[in-house]
N, C-alpha and C. Protein backbone atom coordinates (compact mmCIF):
# COMPACT_ATOMS: atom_id res chain seq x y z
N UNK A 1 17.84 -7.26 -12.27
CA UNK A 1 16.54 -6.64 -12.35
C UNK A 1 16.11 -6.21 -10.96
N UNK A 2 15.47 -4.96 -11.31
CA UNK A 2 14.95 -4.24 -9.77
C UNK A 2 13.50 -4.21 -9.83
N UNK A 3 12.95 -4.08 -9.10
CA UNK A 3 11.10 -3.69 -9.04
C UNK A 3 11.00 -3.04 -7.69
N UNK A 4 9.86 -2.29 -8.14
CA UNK A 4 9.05 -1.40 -6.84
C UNK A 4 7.40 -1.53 -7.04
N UNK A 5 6.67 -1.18 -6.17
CA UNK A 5 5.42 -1.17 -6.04
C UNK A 5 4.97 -0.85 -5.69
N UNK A 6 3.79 0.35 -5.86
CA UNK A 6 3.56 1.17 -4.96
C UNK A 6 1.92 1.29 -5.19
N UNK A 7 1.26 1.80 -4.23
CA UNK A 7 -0.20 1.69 -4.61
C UNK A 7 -0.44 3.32 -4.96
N UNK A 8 -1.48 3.49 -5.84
CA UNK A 8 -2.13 4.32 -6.40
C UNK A 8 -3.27 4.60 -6.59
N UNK A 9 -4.70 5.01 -5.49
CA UNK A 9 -5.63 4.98 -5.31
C UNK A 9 -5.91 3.38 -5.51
N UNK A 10 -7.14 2.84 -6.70
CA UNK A 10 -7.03 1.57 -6.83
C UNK A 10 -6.50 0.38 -7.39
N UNK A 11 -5.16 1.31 -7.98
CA UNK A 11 -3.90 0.49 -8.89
C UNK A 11 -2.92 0.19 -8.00
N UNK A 12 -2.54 -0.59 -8.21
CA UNK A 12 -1.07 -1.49 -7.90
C UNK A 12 0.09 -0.73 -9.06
N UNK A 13 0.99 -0.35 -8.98
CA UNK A 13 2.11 0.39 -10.13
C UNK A 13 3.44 -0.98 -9.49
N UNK A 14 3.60 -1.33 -10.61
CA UNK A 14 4.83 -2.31 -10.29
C UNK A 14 5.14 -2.11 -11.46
N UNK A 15 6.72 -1.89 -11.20
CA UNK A 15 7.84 -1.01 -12.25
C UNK A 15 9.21 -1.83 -11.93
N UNK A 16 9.76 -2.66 -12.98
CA UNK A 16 10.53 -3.31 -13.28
C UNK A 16 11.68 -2.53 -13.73
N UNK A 17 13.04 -2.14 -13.56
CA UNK A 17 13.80 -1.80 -13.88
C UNK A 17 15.16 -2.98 -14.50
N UNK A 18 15.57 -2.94 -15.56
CA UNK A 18 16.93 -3.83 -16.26
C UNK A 18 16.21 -4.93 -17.11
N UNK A 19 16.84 -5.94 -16.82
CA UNK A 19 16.51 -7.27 -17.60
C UNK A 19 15.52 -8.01 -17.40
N UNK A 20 14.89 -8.60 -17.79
CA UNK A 20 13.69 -9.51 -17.63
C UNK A 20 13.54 -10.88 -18.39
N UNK A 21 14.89 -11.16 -18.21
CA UNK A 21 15.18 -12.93 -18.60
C UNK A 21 15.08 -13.73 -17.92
N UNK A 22 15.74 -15.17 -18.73
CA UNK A 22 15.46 -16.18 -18.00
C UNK A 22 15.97 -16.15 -16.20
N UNK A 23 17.13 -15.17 -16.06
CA UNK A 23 17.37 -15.78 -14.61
C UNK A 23 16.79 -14.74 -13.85
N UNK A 24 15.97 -13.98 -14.22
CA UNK A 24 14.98 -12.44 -13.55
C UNK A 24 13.63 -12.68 -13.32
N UNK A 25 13.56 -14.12 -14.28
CA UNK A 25 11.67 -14.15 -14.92
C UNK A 25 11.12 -14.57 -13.81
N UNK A 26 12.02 -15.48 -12.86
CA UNK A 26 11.04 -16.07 -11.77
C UNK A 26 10.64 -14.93 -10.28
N UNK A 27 11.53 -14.12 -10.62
CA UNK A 27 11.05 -12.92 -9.53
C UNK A 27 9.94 -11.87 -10.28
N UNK A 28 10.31 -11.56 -11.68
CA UNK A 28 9.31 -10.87 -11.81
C UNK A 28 7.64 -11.78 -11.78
N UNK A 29 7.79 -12.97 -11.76
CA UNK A 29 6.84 -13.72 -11.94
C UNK A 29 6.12 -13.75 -10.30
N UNK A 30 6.48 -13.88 -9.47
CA UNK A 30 6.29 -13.99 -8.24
C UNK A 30 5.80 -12.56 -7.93
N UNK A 31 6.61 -11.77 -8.44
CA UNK A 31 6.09 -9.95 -7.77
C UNK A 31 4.73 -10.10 -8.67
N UNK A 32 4.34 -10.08 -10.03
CA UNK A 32 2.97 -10.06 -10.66
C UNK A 32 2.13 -10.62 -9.91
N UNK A 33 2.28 -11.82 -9.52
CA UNK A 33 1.35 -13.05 -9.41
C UNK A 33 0.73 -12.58 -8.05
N UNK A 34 1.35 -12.30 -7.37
CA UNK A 34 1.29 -11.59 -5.99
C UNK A 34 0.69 -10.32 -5.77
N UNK A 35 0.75 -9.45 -7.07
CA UNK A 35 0.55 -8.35 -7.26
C UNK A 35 -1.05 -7.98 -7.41
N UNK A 36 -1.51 -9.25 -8.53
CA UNK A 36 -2.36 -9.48 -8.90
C UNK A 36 -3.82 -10.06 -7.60
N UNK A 37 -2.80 -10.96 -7.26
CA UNK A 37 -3.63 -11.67 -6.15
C UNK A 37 -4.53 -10.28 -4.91
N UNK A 38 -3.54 -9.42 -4.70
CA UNK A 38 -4.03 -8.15 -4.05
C UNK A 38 -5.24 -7.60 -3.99
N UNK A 39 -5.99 -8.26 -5.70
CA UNK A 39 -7.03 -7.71 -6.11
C UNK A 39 -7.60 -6.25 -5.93
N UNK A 40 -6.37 -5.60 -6.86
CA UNK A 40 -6.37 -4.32 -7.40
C UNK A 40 -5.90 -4.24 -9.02
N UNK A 41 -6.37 -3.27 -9.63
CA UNK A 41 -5.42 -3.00 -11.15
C UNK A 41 -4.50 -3.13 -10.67
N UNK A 42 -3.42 -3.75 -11.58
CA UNK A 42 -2.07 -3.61 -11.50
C UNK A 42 -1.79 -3.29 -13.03
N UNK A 43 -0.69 -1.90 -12.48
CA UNK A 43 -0.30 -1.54 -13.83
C UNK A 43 1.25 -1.52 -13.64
N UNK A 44 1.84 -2.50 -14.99
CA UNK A 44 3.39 -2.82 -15.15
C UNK A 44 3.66 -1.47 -15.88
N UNK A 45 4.60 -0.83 -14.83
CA UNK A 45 5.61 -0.50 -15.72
C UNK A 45 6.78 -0.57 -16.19
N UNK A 46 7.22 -0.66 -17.98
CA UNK A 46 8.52 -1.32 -17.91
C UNK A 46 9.66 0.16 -18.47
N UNK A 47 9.26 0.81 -18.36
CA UNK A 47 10.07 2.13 -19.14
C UNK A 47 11.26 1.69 -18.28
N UNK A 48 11.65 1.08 -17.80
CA UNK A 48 12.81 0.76 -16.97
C UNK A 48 13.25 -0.55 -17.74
N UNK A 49 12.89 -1.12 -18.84
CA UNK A 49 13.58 -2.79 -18.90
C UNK A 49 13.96 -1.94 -20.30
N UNK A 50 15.54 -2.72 -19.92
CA UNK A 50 16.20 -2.62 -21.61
C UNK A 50 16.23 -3.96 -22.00
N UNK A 51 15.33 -5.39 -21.47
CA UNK A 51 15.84 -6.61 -22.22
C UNK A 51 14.61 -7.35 -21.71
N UNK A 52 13.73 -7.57 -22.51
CA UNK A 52 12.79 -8.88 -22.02
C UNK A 52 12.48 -9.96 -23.52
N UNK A 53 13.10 -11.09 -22.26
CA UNK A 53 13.04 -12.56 -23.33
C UNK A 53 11.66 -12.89 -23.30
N UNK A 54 11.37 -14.19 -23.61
CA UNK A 54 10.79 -14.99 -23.54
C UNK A 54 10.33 -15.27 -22.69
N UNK A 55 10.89 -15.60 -21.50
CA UNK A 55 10.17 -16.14 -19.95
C UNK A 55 9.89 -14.94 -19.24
N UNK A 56 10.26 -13.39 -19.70
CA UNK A 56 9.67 -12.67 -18.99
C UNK A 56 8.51 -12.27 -19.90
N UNK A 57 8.44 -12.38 -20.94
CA UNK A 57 6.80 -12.25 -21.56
C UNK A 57 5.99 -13.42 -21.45
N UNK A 58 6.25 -14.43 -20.90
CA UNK A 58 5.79 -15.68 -20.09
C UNK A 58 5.12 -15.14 -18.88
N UNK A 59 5.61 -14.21 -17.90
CA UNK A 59 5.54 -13.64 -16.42
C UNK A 59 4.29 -12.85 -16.87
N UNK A 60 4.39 -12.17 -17.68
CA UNK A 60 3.84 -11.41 -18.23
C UNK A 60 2.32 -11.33 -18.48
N UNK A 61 2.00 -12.72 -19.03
CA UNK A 61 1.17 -13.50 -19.91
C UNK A 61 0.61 -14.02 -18.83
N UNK A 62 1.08 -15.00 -18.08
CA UNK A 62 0.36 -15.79 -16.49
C UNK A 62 -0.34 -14.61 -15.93
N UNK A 63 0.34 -13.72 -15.33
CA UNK A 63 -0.45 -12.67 -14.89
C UNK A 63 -1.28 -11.79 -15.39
N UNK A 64 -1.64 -11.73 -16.62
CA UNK A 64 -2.54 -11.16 -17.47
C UNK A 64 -3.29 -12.30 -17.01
N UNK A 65 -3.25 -13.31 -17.24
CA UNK A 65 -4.46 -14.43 -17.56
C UNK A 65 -4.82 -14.98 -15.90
N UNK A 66 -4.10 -14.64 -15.24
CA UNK A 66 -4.84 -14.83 -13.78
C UNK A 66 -5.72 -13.70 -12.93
N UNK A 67 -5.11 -12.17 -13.70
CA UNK A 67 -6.08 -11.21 -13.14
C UNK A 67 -7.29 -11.40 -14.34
N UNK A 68 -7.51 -12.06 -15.36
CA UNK A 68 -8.62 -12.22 -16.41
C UNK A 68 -9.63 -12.71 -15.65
N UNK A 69 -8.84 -14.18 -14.81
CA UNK A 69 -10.05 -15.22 -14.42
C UNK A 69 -10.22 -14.89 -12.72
N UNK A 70 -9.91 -13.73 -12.28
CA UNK A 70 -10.03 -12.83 -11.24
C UNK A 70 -11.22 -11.85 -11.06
N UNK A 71 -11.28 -11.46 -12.97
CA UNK A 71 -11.69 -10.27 -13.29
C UNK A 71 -11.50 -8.79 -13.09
N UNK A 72 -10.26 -8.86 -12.64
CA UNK A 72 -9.51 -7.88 -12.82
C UNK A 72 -8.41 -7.27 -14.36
N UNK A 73 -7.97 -6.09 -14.51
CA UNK A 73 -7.27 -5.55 -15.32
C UNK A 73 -5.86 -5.80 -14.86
N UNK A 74 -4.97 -6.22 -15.97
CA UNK A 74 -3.76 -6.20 -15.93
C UNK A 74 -3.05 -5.28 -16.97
N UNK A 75 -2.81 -3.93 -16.92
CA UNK A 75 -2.44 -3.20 -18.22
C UNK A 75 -0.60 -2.78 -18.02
N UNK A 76 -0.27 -2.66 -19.38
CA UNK A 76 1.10 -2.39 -19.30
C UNK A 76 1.14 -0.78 -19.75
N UNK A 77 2.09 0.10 -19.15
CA UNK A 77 2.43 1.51 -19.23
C UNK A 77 3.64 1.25 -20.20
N UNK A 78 4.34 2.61 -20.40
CA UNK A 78 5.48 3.24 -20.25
C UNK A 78 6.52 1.90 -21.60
N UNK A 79 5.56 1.55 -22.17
CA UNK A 79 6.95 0.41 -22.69
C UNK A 79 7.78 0.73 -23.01
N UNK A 80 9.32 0.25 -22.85
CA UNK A 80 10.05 0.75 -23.39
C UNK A 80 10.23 0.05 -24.92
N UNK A 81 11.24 0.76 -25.60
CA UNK A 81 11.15 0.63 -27.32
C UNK A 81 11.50 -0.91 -27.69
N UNK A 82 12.48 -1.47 -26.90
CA UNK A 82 13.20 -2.68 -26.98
C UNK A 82 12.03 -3.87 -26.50
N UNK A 83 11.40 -3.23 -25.51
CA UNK A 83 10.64 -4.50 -24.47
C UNK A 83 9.20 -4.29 -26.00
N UNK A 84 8.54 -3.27 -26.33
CA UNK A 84 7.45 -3.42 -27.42
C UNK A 84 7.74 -3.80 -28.78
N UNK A 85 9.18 -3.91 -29.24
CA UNK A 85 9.25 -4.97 -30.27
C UNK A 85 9.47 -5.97 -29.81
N UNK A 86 9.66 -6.79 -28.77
CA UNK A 86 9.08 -8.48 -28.20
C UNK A 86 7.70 -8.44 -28.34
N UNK A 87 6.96 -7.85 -28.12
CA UNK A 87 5.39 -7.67 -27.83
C UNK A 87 5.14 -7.63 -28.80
N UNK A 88 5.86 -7.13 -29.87
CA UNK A 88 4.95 -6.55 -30.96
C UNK A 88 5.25 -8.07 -32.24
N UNK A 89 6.76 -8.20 -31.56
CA UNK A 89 6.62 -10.29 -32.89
C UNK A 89 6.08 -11.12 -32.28
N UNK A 90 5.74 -10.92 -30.70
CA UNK A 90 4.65 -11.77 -30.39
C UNK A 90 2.94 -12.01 -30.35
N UNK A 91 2.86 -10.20 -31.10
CA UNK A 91 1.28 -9.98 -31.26
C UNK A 91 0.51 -9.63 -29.76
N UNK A 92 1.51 -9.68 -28.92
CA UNK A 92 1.13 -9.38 -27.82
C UNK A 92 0.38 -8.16 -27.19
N UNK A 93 1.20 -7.10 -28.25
CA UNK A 93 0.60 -5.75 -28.15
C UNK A 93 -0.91 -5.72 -28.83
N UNK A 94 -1.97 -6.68 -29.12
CA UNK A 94 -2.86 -6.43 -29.08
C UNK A 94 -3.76 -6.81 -28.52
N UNK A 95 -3.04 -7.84 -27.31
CA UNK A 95 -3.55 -8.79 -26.59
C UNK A 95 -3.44 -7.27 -24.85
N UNK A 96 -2.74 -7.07 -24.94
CA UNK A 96 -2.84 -6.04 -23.57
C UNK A 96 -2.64 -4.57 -23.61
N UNK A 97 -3.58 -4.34 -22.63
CA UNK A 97 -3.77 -2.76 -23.32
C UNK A 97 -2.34 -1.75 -22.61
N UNK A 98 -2.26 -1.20 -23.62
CA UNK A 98 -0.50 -0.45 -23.20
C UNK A 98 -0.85 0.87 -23.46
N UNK A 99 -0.52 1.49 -22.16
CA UNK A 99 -0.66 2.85 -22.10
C UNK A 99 0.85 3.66 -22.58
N UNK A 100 0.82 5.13 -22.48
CA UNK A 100 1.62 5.65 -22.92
C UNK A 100 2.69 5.93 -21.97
N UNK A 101 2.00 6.15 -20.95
CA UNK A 101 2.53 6.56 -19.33
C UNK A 101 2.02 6.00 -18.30
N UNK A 102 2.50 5.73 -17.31
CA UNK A 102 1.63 5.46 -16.02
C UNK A 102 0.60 6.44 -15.71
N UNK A 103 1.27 7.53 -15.76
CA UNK A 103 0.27 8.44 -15.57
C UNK A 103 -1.34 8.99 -16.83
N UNK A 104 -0.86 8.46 -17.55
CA UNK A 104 -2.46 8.46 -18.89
C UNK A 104 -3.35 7.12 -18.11
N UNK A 105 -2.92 6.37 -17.53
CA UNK A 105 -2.90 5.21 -17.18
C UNK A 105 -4.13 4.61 -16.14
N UNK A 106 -3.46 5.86 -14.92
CA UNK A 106 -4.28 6.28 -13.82
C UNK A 106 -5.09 7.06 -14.07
């Protein structure tokens, strides 16, 4: 798994590229958490992940719920098809708001 991050007026864009499993989850977990802490939107994008388990919708979830009690937005872009049916047997997709693009986004 790869990530980048780049700022965007008052968004954070952090874009995950490949897998997002168990042996990926603790970096993507660290880039969010960090991301978040910045105290800016941060918007994930995953149009780049062909595989997210469990512990990366774990990563996922912490950082939603730490920019909550921040009061900040944590929104997801770009999902890809594979990564929004995890989201979607986890009900997750109605728990975070998912844009179409990064760019509808901004």
């Amino acid at each position: 798994m790869e990530h980048s991050i780049r700022e965007e007026g008052a968004n954070l864009v952090v874009a995950f590229v490949g897998d997002v499993d168990l042996e990926h989850s603790p970096k993507a977990r660290k880039v969010l958490l960090e991301s978040v802490r910045r105290g800016k939107r941060v918007l994930v994008d995953l149009s780049g992940v062909d595989y997210i388990d469990s512990s990366g919708v774990a990563s996922l979830v912490e950082a939603y719920k730490l920019a909550r009690t921040r009061s900040q937005d944590l929104a997801l872009a770009s999902v890809s098809a594979s990564a929004m049916r995890v989201l979607q047997l986890a009900r997750l997709d109605k728990v975070f708001t998912i844009h179409d693009s990064v760019a509808d986004a901004l």
